[in-house]
Protein backbone atom coordinates (compact mmCIF):
# COMPACT_ATOMS: atom_id res chain seq x y z
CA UNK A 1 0.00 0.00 0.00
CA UNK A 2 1.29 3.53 -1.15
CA UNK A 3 1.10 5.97 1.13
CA UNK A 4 1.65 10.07 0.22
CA UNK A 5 4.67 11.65 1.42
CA UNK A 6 2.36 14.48 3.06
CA UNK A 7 0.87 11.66 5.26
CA UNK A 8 4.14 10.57 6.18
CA UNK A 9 5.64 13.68 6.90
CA UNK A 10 2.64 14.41 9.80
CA UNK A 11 3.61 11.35 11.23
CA UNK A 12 6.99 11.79 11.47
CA UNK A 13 6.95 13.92 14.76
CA UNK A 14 5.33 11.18 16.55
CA UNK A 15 7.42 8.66 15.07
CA UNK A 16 10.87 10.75 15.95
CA UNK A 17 9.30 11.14 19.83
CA UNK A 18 8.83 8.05 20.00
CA UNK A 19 4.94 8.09 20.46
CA UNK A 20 3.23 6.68 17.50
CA UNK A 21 1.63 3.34 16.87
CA UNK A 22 2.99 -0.20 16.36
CA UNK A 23 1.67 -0.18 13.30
CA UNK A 24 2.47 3.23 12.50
CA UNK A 25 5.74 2.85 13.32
CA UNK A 26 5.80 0.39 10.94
CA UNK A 27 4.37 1.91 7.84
CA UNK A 28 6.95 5.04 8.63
CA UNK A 29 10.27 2.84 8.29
CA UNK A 30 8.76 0.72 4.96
CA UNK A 31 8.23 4.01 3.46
CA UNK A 32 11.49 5.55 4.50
CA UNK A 33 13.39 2.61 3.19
CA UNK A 34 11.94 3.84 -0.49
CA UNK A 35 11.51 7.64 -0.48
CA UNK A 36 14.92 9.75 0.29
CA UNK A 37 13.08 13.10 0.99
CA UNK A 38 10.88 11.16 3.59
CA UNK A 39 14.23 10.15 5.13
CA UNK A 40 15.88 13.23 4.97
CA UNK A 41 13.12 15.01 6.60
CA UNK A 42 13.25 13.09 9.42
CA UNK A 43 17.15 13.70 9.70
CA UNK A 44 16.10 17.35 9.79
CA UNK A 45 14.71 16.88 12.80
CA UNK A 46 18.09 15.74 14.85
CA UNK A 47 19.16 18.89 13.25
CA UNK A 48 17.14 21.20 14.54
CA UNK A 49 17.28 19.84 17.83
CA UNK A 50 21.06 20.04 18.15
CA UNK A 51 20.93 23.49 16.59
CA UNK A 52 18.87 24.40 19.61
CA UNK A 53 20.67 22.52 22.39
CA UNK A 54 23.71 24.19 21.56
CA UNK A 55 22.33 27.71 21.12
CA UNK A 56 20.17 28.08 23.92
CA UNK A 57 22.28 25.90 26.60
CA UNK A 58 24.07 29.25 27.84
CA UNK A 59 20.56 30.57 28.50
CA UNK A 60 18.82 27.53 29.90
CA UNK A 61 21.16 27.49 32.51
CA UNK A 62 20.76 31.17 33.04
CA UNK A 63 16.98 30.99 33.45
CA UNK A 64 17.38 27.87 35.75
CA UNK A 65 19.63 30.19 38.29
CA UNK A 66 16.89 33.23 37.79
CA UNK A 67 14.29 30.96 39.16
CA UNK A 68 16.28 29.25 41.74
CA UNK A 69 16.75 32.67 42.89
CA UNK A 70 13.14 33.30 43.27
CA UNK A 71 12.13 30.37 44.30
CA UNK A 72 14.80 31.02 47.57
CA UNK A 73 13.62 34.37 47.95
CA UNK A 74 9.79 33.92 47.82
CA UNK A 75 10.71 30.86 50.40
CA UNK A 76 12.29 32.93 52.63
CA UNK A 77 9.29 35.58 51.81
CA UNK A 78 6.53 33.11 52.72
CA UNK A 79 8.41 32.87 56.25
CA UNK A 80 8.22 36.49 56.93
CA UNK A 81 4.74 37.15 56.10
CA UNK A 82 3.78 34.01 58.49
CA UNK A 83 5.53 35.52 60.87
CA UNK A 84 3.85 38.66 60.74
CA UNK A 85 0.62 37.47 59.42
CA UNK A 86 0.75 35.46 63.26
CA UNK A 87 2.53 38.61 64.98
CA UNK A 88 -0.75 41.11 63.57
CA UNK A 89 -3.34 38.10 64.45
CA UNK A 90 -2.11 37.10 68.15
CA UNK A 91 -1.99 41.24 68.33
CA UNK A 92 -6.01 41.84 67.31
CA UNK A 93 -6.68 38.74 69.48
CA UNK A 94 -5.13 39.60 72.35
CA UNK A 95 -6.55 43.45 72.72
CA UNK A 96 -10.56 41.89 71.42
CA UNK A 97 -9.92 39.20 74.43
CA UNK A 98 -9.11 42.80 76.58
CA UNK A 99 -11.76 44.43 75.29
CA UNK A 100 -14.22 41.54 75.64
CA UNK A 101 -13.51 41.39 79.36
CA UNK A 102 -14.18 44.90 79.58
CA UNK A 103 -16.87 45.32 77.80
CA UNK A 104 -18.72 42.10 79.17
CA UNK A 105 -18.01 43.20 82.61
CA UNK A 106 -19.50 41.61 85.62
CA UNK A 107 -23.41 40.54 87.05
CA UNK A 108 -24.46 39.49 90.43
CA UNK A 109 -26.59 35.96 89.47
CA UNK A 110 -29.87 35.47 90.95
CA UNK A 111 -28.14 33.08 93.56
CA UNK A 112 -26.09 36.20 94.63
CA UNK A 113 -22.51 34.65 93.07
CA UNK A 114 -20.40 37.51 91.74
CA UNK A 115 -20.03 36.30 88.13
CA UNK A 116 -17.34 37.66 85.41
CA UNK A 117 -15.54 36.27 82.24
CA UNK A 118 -11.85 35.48 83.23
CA UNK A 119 -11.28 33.13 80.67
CA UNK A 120 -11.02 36.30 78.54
CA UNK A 121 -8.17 37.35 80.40
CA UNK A 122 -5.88 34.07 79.79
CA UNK A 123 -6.82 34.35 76.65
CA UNK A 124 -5.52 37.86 75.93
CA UNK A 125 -2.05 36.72 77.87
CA UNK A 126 -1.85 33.39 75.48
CA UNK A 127 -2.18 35.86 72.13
CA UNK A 128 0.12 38.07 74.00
CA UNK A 129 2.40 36.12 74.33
CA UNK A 130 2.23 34.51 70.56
CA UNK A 131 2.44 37.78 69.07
CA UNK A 132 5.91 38.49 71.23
CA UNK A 133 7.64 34.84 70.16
CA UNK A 134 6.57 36.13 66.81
CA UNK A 135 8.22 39.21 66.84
CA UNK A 136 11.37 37.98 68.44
CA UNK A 137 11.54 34.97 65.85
CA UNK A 138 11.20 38.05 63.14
CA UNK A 139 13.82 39.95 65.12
CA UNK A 140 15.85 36.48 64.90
CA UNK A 141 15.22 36.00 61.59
CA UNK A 142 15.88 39.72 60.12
CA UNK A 143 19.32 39.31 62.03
CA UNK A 144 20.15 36.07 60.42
CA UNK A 145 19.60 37.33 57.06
CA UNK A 146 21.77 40.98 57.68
CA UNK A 147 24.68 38.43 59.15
CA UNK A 148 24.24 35.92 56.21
CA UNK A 149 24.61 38.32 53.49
CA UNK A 150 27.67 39.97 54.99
CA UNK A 151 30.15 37.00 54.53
């Protein structure tokens, strides 16, 4: 069975990666056994891939350090803004839990008991307290970073 050149020549991509049919595969190398410009086509393609490598090998390795780069610095980014994403929540926390207190305030119950809501005050000492390990670790943090870029 003839096939056209033009049919061949769509396939050859496939065939070259490696991704075609059995059959396919097949019908590709009987036809390139008979038709030169079939053959030579696909010998273009080793070509042009080599042509590239070679070019564009200086610049791949370029790009590859520009995003290592990035990728480092939005790391050490992402650790920062946790930081002070915890540092600005533990800080709203801890005045609300004041202001909670304060605002609830106190009520003599019908048995006479004195009653008031001091779990709001252990609360604001817990965010308190968060929100100060946070700053230090920034603190910590900032300081490694000024050190680590002076050696």
């Amino acid at each position: 069975m003839k096939i056209s050149c033009n049919i061949i020549k769509d396939l050859l991509p496939l065939y070259y990666d490696d991704i075609c049919s059995n059959e396919s595969r097949k019908l590709i190398e009987e036809h390139i056994k008979t038709c030169d410009d079939c053959k030579l086509e696909l010998k273009k393609y080793d070509m042009k891939l080599e042509g590239v490598d070679s070019m564009n090998n200086e610049i791949n390795i370029n790009e590859a350090n520009m995003i290592k780069n990035i990728s480092k610095k939005w790391k050490r980014d992402k650790k920062t803004s946790f930081l002070l994403g915890t540092t600005i929540v533990s800080i709203i926390a801890s005045i609300s839990s004041i202001i909670a207190y304060n605002a609830h305030g106190s009520y003599v119950a019908e048995d006479g008991r004195l009653v008031e809501m001091f779990a709001f005050i252990p609360l604001a000492f817990l965010f308190g307290l968060i929100s100060v390990i946070s700053i230090a670790s920034l603190v910590v943090l900032s300081l490694i970073r000024y050190f680590g870029k002076q050696k």
